[in-house]
PDB file of N, CA and C in Angstrom:
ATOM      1  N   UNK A   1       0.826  -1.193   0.000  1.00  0.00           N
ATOM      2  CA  UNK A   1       0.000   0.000   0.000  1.00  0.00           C
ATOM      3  C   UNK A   1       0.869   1.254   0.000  1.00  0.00           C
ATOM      4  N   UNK A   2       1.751   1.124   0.385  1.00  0.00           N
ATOM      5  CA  UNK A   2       2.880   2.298   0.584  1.00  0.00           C
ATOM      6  C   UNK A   2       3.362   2.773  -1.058  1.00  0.00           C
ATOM      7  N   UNK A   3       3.475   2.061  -1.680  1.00  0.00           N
ATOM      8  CA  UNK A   3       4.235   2.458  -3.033  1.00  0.00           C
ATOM      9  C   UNK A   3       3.261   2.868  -4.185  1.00  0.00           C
ATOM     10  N   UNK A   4       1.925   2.370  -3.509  1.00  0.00           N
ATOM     11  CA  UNK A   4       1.106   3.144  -4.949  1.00  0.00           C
ATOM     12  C   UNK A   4      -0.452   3.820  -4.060  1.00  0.00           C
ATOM     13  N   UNK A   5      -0.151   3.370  -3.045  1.00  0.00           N
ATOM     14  CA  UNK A   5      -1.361   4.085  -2.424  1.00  0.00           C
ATOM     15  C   UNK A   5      -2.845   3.249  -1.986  1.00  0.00           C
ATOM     16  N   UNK A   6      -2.762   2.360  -2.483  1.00  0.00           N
ATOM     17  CA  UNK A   6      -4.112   1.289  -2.537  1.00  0.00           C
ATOM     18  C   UNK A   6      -3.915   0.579  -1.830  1.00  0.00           C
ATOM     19  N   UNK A   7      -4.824   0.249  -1.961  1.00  0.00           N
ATOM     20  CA  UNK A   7      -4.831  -1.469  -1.019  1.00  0.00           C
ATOM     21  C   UNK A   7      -4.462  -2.768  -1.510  1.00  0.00           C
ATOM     22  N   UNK A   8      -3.971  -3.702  -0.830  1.00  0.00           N
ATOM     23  CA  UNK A   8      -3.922  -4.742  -1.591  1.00  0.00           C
ATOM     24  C   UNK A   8      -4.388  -5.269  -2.120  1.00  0.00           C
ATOM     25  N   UNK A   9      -5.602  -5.495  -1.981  1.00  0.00           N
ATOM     26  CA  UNK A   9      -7.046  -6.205  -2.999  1.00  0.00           C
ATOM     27  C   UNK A   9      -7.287  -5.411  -4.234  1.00  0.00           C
ATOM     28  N   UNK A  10      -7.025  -4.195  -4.361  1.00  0.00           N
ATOM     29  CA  UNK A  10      -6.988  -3.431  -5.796  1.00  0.00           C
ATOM     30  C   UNK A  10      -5.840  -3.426  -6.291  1.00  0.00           C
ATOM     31  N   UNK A  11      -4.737  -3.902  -5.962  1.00  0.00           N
ATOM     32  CA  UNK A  11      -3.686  -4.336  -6.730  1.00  0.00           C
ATOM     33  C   UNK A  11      -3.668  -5.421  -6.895  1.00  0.00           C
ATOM     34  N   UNK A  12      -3.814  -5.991  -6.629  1.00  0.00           N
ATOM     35  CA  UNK A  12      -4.608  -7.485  -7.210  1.00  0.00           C
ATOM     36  C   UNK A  12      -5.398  -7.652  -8.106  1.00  0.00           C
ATOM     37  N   UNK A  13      -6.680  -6.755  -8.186  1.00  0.00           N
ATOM     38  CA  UNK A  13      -7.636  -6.289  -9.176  1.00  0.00           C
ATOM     39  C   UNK A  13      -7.132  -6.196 -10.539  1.00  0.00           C
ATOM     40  N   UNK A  14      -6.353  -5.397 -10.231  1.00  0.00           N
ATOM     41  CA  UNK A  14      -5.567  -4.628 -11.291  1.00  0.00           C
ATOM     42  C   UNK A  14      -4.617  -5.538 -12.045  1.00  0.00           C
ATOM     43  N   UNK A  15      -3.656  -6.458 -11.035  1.00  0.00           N
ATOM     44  CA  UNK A  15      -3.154  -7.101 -11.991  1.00  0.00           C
ATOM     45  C   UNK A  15      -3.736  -8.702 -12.606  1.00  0.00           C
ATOM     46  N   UNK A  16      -4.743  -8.905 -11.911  1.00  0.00           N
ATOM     47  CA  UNK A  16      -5.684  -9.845 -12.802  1.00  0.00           C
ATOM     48  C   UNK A  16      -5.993  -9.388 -13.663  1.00  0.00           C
ATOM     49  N   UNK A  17      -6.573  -7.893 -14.017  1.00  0.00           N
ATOM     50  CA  UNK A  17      -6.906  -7.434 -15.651  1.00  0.00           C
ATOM     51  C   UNK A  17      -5.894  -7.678 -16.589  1.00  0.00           C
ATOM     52  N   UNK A  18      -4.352  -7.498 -15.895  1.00  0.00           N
ATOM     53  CA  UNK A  18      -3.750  -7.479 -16.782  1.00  0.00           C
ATOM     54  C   UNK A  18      -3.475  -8.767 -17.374  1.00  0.00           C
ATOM     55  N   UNK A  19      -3.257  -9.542 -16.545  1.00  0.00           N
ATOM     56  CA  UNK A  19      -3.300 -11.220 -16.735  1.00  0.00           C
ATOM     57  C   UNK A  19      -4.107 -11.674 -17.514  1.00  0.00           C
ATOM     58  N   UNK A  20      -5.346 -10.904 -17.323  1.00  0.00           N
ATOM     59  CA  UNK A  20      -6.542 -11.717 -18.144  1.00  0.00           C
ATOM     60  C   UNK A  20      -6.325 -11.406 -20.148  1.00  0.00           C
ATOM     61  N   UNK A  21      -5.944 -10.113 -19.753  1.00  0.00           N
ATOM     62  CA  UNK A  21      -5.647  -9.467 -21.023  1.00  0.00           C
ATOM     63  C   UNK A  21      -4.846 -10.041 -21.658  1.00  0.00           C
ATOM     64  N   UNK A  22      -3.736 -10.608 -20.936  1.00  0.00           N
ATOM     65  CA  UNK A  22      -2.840 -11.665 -21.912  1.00  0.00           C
ATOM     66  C   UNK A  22      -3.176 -12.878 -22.122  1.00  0.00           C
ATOM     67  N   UNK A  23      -4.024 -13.371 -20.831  1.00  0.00           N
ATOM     68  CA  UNK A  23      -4.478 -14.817 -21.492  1.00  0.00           C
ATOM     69  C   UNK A  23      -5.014 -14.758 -22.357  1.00  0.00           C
ATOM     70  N   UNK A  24      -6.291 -13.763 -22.536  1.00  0.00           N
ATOM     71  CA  UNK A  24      -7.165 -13.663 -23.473  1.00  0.00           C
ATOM     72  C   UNK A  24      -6.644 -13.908 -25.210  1.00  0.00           C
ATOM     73  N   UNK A  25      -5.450 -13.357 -25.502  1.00  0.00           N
ATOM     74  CA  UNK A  25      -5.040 -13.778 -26.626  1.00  0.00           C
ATOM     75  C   UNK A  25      -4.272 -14.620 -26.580  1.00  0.00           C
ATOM     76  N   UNK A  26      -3.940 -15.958 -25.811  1.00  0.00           N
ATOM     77  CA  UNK A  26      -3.124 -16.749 -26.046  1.00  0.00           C
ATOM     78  C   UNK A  26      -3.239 -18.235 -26.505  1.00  0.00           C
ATOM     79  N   UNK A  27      -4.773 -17.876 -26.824  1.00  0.00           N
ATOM     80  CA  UNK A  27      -4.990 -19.269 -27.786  1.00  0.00           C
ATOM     81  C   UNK A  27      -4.272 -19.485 -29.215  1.00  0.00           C
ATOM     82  N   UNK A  28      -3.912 -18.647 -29.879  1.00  0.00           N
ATOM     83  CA  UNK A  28      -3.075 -18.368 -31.264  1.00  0.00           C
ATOM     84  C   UNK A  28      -1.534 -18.947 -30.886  1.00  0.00           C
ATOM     85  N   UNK A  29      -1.157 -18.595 -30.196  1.00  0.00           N
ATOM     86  CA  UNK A  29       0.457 -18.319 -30.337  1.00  0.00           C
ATOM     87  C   UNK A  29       1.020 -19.509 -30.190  1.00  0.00           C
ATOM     88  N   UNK A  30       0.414 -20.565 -29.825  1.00  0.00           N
ATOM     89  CA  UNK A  30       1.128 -21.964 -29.547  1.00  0.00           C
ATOM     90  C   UNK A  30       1.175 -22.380 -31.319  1.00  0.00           C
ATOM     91  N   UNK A  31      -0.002 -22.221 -31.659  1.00  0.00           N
ATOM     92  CA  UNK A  31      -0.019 -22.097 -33.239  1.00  0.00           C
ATOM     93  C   UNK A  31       1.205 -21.461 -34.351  1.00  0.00           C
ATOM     94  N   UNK A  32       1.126 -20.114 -33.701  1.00  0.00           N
ATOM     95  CA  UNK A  32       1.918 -19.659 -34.274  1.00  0.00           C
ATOM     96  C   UNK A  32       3.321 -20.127 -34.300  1.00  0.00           C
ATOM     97  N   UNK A  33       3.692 -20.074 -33.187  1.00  0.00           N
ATOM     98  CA  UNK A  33       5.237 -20.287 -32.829  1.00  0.00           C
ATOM     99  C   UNK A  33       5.435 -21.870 -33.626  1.00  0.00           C
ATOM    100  N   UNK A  34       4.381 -22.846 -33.403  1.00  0.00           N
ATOM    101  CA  UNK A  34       4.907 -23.803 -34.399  1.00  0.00           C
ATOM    102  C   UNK A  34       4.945 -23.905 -35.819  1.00  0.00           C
ATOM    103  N   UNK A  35       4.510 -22.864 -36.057  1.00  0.00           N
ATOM    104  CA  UNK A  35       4.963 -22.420 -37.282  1.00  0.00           C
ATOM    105  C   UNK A  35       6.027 -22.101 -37.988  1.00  0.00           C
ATOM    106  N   UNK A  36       6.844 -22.043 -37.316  1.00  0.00           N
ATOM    107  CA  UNK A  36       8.934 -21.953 -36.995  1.00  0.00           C
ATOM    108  C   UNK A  36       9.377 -23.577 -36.994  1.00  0.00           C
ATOM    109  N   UNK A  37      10.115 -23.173 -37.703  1.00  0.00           N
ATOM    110  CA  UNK A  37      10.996 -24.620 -37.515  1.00  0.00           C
ATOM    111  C   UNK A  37      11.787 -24.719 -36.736  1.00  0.00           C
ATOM    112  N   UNK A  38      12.196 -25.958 -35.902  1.00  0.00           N
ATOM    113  CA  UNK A  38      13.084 -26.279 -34.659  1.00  0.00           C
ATOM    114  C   UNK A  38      14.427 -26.853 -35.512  1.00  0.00           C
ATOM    115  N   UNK A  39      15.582 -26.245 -34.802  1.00  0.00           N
ATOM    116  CA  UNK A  39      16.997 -26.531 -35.189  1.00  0.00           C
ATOM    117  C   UNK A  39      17.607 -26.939 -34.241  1.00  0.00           C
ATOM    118  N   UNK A  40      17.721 -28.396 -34.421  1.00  0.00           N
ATOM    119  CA  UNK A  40      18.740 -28.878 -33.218  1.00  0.00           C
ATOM    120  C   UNK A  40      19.865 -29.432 -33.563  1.00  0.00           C
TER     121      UNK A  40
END
């Protein structure tokens, strides 16, 4: 609470949106990325 002023439960809030926001598009990218070929 000291470093941004809130409480802990709204920083929490807050960074579940952000979380969600990235899950939200991460059905594609497993796709994508295998779309690259592996060099071993």
């Amino acid at each position: 609470m000291r470093a941004s002023g809130r409480e802990p439960w709204e920083e929490f809030l807050a960074l579940d949106d952000i979380l969600g926001g990235i899950g939200d598009g991460a059905e594609p990218r497993p796709a994508h990325q295998a779309s690259f070929p592996v060099h071993v």
